[in-house]
Protein backbone atom coordinates (compact mmCIF):
# COMPACT_ATOMS: atom_id res chain seq x y z
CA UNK A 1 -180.07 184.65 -93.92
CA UNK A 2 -178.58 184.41 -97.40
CA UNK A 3 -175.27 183.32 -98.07
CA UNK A 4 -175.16 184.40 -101.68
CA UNK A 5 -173.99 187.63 -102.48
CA UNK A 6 -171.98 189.63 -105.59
CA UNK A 7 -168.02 188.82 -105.60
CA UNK A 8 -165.96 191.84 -104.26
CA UNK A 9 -162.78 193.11 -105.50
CA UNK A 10 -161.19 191.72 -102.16
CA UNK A 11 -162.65 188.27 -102.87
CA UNK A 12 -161.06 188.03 -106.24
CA UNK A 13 -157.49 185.46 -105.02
CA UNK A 14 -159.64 183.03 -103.08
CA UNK A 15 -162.11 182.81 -106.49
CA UNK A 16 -159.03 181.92 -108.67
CA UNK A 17 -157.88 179.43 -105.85
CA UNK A 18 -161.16 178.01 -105.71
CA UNK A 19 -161.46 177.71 -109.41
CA UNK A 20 -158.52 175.25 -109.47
CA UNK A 21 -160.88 172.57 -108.53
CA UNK A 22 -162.81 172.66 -112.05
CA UNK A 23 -162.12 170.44 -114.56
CA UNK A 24 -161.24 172.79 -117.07
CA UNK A 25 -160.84 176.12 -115.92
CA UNK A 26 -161.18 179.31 -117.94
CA UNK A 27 -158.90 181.88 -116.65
CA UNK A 28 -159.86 184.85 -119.11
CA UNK A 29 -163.73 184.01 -118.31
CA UNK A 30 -163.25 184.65 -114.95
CA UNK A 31 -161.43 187.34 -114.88
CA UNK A 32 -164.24 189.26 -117.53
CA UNK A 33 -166.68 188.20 -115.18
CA UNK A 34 -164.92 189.49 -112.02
CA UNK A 35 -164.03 193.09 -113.93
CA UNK A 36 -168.17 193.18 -115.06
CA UNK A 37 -169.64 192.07 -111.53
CA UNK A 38 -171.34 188.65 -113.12
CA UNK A 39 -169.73 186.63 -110.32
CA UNK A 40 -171.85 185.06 -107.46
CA UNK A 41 -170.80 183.71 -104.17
CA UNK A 42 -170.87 181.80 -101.25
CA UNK A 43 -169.71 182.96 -98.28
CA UNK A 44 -168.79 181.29 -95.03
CA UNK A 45 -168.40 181.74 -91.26
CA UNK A 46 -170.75 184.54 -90.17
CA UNK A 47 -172.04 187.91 -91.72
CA UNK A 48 -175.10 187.99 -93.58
CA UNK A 49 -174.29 188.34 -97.46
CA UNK A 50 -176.16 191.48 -99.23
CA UNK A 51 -179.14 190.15 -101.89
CA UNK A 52 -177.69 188.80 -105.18
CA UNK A 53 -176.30 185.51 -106.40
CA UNK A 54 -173.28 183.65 -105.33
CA UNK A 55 -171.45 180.60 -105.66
CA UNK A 56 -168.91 177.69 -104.06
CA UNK A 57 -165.83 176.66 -104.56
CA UNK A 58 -163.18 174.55 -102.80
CA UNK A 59 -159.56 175.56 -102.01
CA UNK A 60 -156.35 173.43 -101.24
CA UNK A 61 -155.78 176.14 -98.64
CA UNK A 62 -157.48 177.45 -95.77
CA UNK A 63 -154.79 180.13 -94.60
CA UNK A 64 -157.18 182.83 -94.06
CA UNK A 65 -156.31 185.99 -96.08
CA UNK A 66 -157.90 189.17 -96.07
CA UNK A 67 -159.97 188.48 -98.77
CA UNK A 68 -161.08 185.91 -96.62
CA UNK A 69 -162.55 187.22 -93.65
CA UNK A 70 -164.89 190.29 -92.90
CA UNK A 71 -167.88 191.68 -94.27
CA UNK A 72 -169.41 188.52 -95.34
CA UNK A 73 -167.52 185.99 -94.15
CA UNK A 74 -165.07 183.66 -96.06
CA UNK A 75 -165.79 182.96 -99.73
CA UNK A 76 -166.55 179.37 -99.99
CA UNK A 77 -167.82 178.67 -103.42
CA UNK A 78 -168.98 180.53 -106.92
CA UNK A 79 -170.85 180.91 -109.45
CA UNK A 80 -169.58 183.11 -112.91
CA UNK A 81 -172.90 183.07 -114.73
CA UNK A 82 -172.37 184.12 -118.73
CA UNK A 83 -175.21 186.38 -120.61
CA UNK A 84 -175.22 185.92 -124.17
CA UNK A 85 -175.09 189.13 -126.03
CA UNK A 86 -177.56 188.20 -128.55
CA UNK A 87 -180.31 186.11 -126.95
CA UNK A 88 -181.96 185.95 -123.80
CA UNK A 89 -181.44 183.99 -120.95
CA UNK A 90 -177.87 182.83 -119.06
CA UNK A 91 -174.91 180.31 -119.34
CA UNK A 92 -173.35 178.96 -116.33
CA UNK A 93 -169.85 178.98 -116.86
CA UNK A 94 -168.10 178.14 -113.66
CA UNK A 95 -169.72 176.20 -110.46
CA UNK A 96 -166.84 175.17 -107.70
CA UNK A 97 -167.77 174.61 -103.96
CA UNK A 98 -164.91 174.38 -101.45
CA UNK A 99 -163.94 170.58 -100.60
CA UNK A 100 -164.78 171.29 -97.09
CA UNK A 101 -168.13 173.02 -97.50
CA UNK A 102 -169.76 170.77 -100.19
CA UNK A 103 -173.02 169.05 -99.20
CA UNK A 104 -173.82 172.40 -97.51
CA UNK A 105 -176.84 173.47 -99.80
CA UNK A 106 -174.17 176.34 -101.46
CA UNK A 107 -174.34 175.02 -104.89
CA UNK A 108 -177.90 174.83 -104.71
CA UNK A 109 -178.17 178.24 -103.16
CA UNK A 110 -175.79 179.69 -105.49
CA UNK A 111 -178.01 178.21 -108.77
CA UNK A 112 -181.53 179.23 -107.30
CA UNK A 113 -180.22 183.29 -107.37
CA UNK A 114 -179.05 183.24 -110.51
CA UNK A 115 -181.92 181.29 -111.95
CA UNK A 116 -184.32 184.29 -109.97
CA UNK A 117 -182.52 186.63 -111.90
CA UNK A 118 -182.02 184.81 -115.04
CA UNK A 119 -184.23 186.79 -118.09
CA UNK A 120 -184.80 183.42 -120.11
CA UNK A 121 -183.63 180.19 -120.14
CA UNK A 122 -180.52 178.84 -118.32
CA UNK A 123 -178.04 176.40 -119.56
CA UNK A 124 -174.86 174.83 -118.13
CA UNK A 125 -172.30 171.71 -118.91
CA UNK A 126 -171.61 168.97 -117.03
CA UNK A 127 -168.92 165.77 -117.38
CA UNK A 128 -171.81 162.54 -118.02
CA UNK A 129 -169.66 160.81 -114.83
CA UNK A 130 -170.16 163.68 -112.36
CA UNK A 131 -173.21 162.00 -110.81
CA UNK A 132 -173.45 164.84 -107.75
CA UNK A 133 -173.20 167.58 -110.03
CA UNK A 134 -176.26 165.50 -112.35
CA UNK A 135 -178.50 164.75 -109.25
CA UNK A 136 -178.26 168.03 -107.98
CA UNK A 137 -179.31 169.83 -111.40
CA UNK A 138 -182.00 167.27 -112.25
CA UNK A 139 -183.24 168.33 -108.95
CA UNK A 140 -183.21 171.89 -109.82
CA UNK A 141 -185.27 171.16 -112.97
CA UNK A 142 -182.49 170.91 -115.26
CA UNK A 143 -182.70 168.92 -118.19
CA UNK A 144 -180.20 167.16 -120.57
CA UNK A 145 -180.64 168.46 -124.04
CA UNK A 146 -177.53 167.69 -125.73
CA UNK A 147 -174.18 166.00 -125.83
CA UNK A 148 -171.00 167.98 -127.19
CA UNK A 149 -168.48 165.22 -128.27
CA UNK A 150 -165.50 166.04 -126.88
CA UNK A 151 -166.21 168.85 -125.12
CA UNK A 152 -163.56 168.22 -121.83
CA UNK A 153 -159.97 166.96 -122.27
CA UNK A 154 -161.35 163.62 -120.69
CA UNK A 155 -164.58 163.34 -123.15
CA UNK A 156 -168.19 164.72 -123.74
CA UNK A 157 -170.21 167.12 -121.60
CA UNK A 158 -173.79 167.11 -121.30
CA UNK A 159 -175.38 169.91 -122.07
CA UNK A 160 -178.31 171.01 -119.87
CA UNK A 161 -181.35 173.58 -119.87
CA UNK A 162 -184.00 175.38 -117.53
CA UNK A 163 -186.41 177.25 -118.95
């Protein structure tokens, strides 16, 4: 049973809660990726999610909306993966797991659909400190390729690939 599946319109306020646990958030991203159906996510406590790609993410509250529950179960991560217009292949924007459901597989889960799917190669960014996040795309087959000086308010990202 797969617990990746394509955001819905009704998962859209526990996405943006969950994406208050990235380092640097892009707002505007999101939202273009929620209005073109690029989002992925996880989902949580029962239902079986529909084929696709999903993703985690963590949220400082577990009040149970609507968006929540049904269909699907509880969005607990995701996964906003970025084509570029002009080459092939896919950036990974955004990657948040819920607090609560990390070391769970999701992230993994969530990268391994939208790798399947990818049409090329795959890159993403990562903060050189976030060990977890480093192990776990290393792991994947990931590799670093570059370092953007800078990149995050608190210093450089590594940039990595899949091809």
């Amino acid at each position: 049973m797969s617990r990746v599946r394509a955001a819905r319109p009704a998962d859209a306020g526990r996405i943006r809660e969950l994406q208050s646990h990235l380092r640097q958030p892009n707002p505007d991203l999101l939202e273009y990726g929620l209005a073109v159906g690029a989002v992925r996510v996880s989902v949580a406590d029962g239902g079986t999610a529909s084929s696709g790609s999903g993703s985690d993410s963590g949220s400082a509250s577990d009040s149970g909306t609507a968006s929540d529950a049904g269909p699907g179960g509880r969005v607990a991560g995701y996964l906003l993966p970025v084509d570029a217009p002009n080459r092939s292949g896919v950036h990974l924007a955004e990657l948040v797991v819920a607090p609560d459901c990390r070391r769970d597989g999701r992230a993994s889960e969530l990268l391994r659909a939208v790798v399947r799917e990818a049409s090329g190669p795959v890159t993403l960014q990562a903060h050189p400190n976030n060990e977890a996040a480093l192990a776990l795309y290393e792991s994947l087959g990931f590799s670093v390729v570059d370092r953007r000086a800078d990149a995050y308010d608190d210093g450089d990202a590594l940039v990595l690939r899949l091809e």
